[in-house]
C-alpha atoms as a PDB file:
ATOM      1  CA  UNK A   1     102.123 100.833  71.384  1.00  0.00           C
ATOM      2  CA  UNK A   2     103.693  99.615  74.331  1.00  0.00           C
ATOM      3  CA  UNK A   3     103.503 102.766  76.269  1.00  0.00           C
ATOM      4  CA  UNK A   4     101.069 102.675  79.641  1.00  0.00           C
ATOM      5  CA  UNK A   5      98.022 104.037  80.513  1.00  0.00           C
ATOM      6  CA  UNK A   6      98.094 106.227  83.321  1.00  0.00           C
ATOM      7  CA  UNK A   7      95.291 106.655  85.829  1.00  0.00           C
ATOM      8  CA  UNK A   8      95.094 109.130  88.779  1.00  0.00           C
ATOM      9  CA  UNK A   9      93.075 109.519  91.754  1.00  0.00           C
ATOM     10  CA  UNK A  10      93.154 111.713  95.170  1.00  0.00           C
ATOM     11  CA  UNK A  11      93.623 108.367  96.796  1.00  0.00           C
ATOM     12  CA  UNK A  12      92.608 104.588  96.613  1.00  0.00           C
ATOM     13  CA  UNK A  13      89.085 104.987  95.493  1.00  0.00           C
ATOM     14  CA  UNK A  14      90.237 105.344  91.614  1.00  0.00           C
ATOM     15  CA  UNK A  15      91.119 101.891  92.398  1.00  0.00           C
ATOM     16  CA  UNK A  16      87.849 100.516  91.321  1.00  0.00           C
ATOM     17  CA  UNK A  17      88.615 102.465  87.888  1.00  0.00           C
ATOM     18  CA  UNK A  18      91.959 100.671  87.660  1.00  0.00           C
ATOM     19  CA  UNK A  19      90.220  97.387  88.235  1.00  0.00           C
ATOM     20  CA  UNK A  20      87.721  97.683  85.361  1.00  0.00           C
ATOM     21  CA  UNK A  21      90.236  99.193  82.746  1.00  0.00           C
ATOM     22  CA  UNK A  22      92.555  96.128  83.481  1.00  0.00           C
ATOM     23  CA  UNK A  23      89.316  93.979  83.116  1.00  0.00           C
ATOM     24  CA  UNK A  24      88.623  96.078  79.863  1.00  0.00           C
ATOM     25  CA  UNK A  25      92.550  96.445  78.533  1.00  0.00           C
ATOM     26  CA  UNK A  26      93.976  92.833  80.051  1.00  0.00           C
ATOM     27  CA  UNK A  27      97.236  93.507  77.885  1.00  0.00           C
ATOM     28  CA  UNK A  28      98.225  97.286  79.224  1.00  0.00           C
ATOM     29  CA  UNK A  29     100.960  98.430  81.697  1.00  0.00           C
ATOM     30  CA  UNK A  30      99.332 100.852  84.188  1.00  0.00           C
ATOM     31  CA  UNK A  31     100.745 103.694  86.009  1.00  0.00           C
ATOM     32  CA  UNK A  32      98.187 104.265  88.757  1.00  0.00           C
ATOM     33  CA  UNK A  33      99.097 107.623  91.350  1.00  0.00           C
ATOM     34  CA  UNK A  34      97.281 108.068  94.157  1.00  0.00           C
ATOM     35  CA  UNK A  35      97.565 111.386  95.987  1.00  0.00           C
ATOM     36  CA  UNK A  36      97.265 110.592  99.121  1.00  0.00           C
ATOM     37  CA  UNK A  37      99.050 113.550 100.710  1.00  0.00           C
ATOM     38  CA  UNK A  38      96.154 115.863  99.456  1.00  0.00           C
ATOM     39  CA  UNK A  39      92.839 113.932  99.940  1.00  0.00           C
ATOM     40  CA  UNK A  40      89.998 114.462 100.500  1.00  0.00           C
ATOM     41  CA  UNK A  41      89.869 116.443  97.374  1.00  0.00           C
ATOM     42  CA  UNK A  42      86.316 116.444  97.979  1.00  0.00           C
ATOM     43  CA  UNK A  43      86.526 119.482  99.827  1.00  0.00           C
ATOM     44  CA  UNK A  44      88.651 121.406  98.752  1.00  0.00           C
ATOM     45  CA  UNK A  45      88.392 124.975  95.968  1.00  0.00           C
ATOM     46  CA  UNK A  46      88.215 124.230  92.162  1.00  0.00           C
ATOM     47  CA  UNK A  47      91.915 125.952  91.782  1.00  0.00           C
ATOM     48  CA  UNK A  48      93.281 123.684  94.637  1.00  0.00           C
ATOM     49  CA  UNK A  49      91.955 120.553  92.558  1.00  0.00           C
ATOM     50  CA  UNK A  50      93.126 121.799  89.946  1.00  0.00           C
ATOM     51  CA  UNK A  51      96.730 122.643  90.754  1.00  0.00           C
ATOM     52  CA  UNK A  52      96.947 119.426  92.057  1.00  0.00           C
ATOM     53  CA  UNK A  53      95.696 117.475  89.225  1.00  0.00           C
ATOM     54  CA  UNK A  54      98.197 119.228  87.035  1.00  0.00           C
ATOM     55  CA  UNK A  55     101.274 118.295  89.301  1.00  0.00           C
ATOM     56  CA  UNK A  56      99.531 114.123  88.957  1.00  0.00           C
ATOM     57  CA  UNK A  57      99.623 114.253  85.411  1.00  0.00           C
ATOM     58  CA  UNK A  58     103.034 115.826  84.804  1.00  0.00           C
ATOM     59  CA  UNK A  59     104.358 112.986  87.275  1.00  0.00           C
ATOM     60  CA  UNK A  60     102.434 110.183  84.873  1.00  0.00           C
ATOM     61  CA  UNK A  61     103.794 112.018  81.522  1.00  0.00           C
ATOM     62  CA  UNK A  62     107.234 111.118  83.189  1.00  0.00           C
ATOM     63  CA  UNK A  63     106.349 107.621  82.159  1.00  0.00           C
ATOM     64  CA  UNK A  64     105.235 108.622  78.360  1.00  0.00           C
ATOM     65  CA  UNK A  65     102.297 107.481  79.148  1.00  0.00           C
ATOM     66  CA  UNK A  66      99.765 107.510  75.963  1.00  0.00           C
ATOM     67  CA  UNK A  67      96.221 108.281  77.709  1.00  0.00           C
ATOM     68  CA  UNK A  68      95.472 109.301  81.454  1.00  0.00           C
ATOM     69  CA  UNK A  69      92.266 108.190  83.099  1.00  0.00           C
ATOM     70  CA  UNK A  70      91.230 111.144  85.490  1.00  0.00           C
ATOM     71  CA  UNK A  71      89.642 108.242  87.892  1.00  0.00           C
ATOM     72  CA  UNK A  72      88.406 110.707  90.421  1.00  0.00           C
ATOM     73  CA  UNK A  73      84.895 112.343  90.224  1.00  0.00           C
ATOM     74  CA  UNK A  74      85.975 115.804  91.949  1.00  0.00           C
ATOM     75  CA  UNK A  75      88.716 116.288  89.507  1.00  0.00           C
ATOM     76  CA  UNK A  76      86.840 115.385  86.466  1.00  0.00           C
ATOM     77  CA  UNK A  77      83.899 117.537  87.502  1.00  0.00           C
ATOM     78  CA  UNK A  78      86.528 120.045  88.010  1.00  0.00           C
ATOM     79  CA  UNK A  79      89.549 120.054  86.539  1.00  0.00           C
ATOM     80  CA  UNK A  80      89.045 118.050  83.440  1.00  0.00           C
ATOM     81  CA  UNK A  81      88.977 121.459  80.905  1.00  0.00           C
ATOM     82  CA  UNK A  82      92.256 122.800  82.516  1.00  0.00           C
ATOM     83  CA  UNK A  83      93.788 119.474  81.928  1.00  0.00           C
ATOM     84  CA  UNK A  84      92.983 118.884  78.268  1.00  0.00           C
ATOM     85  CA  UNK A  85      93.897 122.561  77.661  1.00  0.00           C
ATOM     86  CA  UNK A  86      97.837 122.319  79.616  1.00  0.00           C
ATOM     87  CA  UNK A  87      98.537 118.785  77.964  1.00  0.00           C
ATOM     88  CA  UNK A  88      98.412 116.903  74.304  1.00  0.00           C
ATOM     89  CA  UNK A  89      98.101 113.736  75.749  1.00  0.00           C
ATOM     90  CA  UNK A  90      94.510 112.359  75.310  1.00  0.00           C
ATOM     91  CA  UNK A  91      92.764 112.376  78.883  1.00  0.00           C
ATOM     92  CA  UNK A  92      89.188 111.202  79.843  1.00  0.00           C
ATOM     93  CA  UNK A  93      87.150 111.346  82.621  1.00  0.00           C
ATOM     94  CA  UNK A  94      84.490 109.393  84.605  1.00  0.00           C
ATOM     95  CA  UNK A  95      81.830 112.317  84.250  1.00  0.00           C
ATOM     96  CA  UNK A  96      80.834 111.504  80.573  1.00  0.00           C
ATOM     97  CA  UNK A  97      81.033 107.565  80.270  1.00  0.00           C
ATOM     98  CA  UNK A  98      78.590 107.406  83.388  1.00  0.00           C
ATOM     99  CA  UNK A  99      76.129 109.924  81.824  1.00  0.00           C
ATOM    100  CA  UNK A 100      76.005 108.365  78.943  1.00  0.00           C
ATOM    101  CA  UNK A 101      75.316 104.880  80.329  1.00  0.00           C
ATOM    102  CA  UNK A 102      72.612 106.455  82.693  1.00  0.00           C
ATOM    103  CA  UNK A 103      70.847 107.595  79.886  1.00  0.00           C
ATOM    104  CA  UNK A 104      70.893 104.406  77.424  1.00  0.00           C
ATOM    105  CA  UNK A 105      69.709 102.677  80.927  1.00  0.00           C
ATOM    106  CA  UNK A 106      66.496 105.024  81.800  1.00  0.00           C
ATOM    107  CA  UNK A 107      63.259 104.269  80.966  1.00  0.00           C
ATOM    108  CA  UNK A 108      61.506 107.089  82.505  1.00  0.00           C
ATOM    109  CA  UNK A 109      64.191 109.642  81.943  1.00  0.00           C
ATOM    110  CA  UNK A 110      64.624 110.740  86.299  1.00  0.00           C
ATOM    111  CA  UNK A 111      68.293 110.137  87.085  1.00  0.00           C
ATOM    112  CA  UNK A 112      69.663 110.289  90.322  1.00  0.00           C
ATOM    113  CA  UNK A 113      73.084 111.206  91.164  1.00  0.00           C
ATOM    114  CA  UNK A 114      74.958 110.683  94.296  1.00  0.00           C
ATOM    115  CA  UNK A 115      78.969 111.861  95.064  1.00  0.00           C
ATOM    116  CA  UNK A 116      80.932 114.031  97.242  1.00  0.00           C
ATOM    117  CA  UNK A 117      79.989 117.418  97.833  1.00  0.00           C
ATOM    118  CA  UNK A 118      82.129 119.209  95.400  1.00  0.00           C
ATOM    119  CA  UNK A 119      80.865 116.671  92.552  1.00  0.00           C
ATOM    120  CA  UNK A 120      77.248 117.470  93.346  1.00  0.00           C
ATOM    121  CA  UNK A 121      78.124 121.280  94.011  1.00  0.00           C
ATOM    122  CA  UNK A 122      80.000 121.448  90.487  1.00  0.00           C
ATOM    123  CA  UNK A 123      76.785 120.348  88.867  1.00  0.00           C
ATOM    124  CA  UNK A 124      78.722 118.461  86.559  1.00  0.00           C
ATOM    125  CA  UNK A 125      76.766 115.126  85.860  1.00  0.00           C
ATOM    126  CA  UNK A 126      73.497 117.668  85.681  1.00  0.00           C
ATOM    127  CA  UNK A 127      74.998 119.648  83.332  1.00  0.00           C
ATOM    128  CA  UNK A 128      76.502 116.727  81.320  1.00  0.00           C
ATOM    129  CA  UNK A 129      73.265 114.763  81.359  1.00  0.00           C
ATOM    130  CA  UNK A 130      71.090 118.086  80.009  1.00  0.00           C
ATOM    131  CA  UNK A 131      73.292 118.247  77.376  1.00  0.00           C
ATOM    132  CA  UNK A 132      73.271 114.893  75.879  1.00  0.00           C
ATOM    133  CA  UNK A 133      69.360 114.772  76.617  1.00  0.00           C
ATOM    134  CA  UNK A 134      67.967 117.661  77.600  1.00  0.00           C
ATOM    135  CA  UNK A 135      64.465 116.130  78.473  1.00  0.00           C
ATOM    136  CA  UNK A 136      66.551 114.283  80.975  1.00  0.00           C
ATOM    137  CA  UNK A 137      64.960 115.474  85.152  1.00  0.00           C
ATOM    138  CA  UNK A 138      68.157 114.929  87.276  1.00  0.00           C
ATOM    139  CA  UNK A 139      68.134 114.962  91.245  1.00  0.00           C
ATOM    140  CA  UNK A 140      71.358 115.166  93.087  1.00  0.00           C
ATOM    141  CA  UNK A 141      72.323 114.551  96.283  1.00  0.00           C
ATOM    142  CA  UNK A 142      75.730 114.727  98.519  1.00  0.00           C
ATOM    143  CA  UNK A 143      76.881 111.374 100.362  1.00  0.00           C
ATOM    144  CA  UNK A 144      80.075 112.814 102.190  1.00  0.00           C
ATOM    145  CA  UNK A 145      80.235 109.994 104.918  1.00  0.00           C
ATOM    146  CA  UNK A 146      79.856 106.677 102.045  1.00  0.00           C
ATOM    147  CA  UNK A 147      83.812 107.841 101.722  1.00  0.00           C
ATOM    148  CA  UNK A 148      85.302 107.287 105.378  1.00  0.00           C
ATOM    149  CA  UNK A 149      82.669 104.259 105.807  1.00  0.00           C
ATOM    150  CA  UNK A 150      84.506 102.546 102.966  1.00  0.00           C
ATOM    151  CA  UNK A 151      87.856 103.413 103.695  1.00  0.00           C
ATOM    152  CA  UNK A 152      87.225 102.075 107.650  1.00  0.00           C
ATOM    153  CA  UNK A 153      85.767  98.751 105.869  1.00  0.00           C
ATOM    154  CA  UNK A 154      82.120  99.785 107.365  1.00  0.00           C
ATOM    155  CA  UNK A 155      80.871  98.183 103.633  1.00  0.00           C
ATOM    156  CA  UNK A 156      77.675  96.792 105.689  1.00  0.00           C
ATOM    157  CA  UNK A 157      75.274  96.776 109.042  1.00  0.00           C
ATOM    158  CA  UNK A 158      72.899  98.784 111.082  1.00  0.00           C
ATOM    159  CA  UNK A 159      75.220 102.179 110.904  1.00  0.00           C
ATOM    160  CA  UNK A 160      75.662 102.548 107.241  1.00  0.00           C
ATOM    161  CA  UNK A 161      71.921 101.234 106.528  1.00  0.00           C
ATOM    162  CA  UNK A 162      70.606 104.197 108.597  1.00  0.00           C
ATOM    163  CA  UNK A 163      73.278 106.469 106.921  1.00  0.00           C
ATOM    164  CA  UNK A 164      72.063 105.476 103.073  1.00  0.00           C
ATOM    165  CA  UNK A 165      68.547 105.935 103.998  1.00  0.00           C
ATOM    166  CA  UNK A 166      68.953 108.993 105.233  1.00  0.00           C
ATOM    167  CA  UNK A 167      71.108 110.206 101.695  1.00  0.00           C
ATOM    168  CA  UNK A 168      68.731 107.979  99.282  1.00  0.00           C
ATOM    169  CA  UNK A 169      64.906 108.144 100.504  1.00  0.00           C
ATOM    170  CA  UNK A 170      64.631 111.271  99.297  1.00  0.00           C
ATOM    171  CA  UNK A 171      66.020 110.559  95.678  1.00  0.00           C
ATOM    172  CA  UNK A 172      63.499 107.307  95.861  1.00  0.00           C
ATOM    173  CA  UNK A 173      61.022 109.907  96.601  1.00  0.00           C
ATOM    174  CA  UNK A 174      61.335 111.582  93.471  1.00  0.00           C
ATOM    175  CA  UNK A 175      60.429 108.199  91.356  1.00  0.00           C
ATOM    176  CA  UNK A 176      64.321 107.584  90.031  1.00  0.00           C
ATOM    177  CA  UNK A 177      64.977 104.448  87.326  1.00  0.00           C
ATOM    178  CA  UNK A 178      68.473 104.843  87.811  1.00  0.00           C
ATOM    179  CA  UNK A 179      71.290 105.816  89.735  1.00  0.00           C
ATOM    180  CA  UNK A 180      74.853 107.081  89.035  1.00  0.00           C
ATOM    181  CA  UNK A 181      77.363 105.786  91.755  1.00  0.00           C
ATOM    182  CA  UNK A 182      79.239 109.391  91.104  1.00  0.00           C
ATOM    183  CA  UNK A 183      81.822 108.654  93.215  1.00  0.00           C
ATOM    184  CA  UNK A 184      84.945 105.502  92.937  1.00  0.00           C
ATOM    185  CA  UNK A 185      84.500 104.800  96.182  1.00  0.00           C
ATOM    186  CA  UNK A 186      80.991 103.603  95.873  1.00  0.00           C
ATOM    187  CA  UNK A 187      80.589 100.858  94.161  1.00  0.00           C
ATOM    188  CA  UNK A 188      82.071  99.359  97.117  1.00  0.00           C
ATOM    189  CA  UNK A 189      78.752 100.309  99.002  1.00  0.00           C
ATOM    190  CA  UNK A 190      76.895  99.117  95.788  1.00  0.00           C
ATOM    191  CA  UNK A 191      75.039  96.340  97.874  1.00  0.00           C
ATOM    192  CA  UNK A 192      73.698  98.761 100.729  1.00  0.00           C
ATOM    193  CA  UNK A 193      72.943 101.158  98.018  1.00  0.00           C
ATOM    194  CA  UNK A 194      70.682  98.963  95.766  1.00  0.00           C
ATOM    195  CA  UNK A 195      69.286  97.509  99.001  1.00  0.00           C
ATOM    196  CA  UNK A 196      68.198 100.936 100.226  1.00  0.00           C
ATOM    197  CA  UNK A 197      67.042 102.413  96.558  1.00  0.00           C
ATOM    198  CA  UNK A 198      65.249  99.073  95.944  1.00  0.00           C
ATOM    199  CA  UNK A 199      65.757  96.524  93.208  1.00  0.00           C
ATOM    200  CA  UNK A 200      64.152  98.972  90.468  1.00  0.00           C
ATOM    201  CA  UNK A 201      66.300 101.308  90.037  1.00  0.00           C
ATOM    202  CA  UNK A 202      69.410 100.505  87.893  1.00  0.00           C
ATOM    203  CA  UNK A 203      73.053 101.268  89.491  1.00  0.00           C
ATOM    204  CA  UNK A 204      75.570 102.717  87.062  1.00  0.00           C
ATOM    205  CA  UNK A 205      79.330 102.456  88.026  1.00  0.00           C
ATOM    206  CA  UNK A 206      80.852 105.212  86.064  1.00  0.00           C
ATOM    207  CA  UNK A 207      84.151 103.234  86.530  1.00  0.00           C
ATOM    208  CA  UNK A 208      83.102 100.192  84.277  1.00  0.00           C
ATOM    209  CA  UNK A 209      81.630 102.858  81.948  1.00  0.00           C
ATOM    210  CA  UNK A 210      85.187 104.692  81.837  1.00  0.00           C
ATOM    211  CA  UNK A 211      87.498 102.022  81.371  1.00  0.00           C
ATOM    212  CA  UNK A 212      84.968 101.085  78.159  1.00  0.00           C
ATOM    213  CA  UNK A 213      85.552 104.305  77.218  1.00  0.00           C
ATOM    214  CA  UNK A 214      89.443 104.140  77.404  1.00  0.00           C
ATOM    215  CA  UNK A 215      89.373 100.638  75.535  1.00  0.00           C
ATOM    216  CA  UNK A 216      87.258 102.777  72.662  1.00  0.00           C
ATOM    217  CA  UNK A 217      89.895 106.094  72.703  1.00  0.00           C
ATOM    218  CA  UNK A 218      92.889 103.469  72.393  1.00  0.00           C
ATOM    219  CA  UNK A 219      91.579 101.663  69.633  1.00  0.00           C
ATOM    220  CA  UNK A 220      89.957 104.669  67.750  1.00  0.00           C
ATOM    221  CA  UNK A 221      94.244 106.117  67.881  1.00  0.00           C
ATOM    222  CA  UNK A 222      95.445 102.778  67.175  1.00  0.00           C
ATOM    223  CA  UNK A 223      97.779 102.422  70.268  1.00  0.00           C
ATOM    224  CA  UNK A 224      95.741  99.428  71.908  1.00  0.00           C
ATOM    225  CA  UNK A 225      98.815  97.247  72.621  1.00  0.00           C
ATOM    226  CA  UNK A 226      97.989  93.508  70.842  1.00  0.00           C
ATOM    227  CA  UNK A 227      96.899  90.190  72.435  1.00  0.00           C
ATOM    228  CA  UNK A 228      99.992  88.748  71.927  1.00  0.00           C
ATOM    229  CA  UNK A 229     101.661  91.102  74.326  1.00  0.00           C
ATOM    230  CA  UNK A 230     103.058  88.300  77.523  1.00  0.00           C
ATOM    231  CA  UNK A 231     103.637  91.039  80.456  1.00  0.00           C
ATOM    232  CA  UNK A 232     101.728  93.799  81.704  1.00  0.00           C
ATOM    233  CA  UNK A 233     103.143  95.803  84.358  1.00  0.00           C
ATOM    234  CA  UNK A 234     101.022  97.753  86.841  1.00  0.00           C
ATOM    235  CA  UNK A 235     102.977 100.145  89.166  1.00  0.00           C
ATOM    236  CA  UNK A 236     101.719 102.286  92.038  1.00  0.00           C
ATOM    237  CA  UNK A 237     102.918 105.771  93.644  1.00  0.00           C
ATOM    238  CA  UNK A 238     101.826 107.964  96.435  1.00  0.00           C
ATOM    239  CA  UNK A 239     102.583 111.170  97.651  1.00  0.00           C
ATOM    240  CA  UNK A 240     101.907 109.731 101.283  1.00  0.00           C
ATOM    241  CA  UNK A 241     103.110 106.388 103.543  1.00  0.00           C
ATOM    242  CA  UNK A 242     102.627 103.704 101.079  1.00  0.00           C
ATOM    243  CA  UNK A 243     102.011 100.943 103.580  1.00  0.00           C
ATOM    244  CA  UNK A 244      97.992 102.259 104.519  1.00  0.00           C
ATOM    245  CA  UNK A 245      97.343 102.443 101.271  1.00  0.00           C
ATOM    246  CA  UNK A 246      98.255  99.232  99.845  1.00  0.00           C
ATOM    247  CA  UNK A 247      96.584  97.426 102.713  1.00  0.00           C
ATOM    248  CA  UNK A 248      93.380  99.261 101.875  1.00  0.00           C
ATOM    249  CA  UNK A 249      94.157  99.038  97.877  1.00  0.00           C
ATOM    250  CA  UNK A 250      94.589  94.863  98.206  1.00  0.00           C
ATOM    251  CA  UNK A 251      90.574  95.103  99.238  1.00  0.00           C
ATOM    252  CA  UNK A 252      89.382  97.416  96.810  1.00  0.00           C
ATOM    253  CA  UNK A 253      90.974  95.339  93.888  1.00  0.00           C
ATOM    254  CA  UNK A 254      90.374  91.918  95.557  1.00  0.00           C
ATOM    255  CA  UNK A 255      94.581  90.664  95.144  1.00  0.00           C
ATOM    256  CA  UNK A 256      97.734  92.085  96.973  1.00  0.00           C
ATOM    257  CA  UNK A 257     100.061  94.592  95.485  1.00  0.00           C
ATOM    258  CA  UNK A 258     103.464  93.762  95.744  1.00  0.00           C
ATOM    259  CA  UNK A 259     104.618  97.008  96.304  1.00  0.00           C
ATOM    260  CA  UNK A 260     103.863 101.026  96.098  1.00  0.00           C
ATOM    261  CA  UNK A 261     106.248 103.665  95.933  1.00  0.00           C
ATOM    262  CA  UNK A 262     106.270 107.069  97.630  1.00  0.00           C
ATOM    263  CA  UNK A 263     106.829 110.456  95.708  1.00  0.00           C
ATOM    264  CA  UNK A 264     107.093 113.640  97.344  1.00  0.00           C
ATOM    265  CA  UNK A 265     106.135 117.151  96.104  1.00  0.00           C
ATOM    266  CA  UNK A 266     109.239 118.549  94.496  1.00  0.00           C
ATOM    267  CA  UNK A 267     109.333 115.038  92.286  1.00  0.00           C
ATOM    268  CA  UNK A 268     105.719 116.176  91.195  1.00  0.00           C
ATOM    269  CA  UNK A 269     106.235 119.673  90.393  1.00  0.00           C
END
């Protein structure tokens, strides 16, 4: 089936999802929306998220698009039972696929979890990891300023060392084998981040983990579009100024993006 995926985000970090799934699904058109207008959603209530996670995926159903990738950790913590209760279209989350991985990657069964501070506030990966193994010890903590270092480009030096120390020595207190990068804007900060934790503990990047997942969903329906498909199309919207965030997009997926389309509010509702 020749239909697209469609992947939303509250801004560029989903990116990194995007990335993996066309690494995973070479042959797909992608509809990627970023809503820019309304980040962070990191802080904002559970209804707000969800309100505005509804209005993304109407806009992506526009496109008949045949799955949607929530790639954004605070809407999938939060919003992901609304969604698959308003819409038929299959959706999927990063939440699961990272939990999962953390677990088939733990030898001593103490997780650590890092994200924003509605991610680690929703309990979500806790209460996801408990379930699938509920021998599993879990220790969370908030990293609210990884977001704006990676968005400025701060991806390394003497600032964001003393900033990840501060966040992580306490979870390499506790004796973690692995860590969830429970956020899409962190694996950009993956180098800092092992660094600090120390080469023992295994990194899981819940984006490489999701678009595994999506490759599995499309194939397990039967819509995985073939090999011998010659074009895939990947198209890009905001809901603010398109210009910041394809200059910041071209170094989250390593090539330029020719161009990136604004949609305003009444489009989306």
């Amino acid at each position: 089936m020749n239909q697209p995926i469609g992947i939303f985000d509250s801004g560029i970090g989903g990116l990194t999802v995007l990335k993996e799934v066309r690494r995973e699904l070479p042959a797909e058109d992608i509809v990627y929306f970023g809503d820019t207008a309304h980040l962070p959603y990191g802080t904002k209530s559970k209804e707000t998220i969800t309100k505005f996670s509804i209005d993304n995926v109407k806009f992506l159903q526009e496109f008949d698009t045949k799955i949607v990738v929530v790639a954004c950790n605070t809407a999938s913590s939060l919003s992901l039972d609304a969604l698959k209760e308003s819409f038929s279209v299959p959706i999927i989350g990063v939440i699961e696929p990272g939990a999962k991985q953390a677990l088939a990657r733990t030898k001593n069964g103490r997780i650590g979890v890092i994200g924003t501070k509605a991610t680690i506030g929703s309990g979500s990966y806790e209460a996801c990891l408990k379930r699938l193994d509920a021998s599993a010890r879990v220790y969370s903590e908030a990293c609210p300023l990884f977001v704006p270092f990676v968005e400025e480009g701060w991806l390394e030096g003497d600032v964001i060392t003393k900033v990840a120390h501060v966040y992580l020595d306490q979870l390499k207190s506790f004796g973690i084998d692995t860590l969830i990068l429970g956020c899409t804007h962190y694996p950009l900060l993956a180098g800092v981040i092992q660094k600090t934790i120390g080469d023992k503990v295994a990194l899981v990047n819940s984006a490489e983990e999701t678009a595994k997942e999506a490759r599995l969903l499309l194939e397990r329906l039967n819509i995985r579009c073939g090999p011998d498909k010659e074009y895939q199309e990947t198209r890009f919207y905001v809901s603010d100024e398109p210009e910041p965030f394809r200059a910041l997009g071209e170094r989250f997926l390593g090539r330029s993006i020719q161009s990136v389309a604004k949609v305003g509010d009444h489009v989306r509702s």
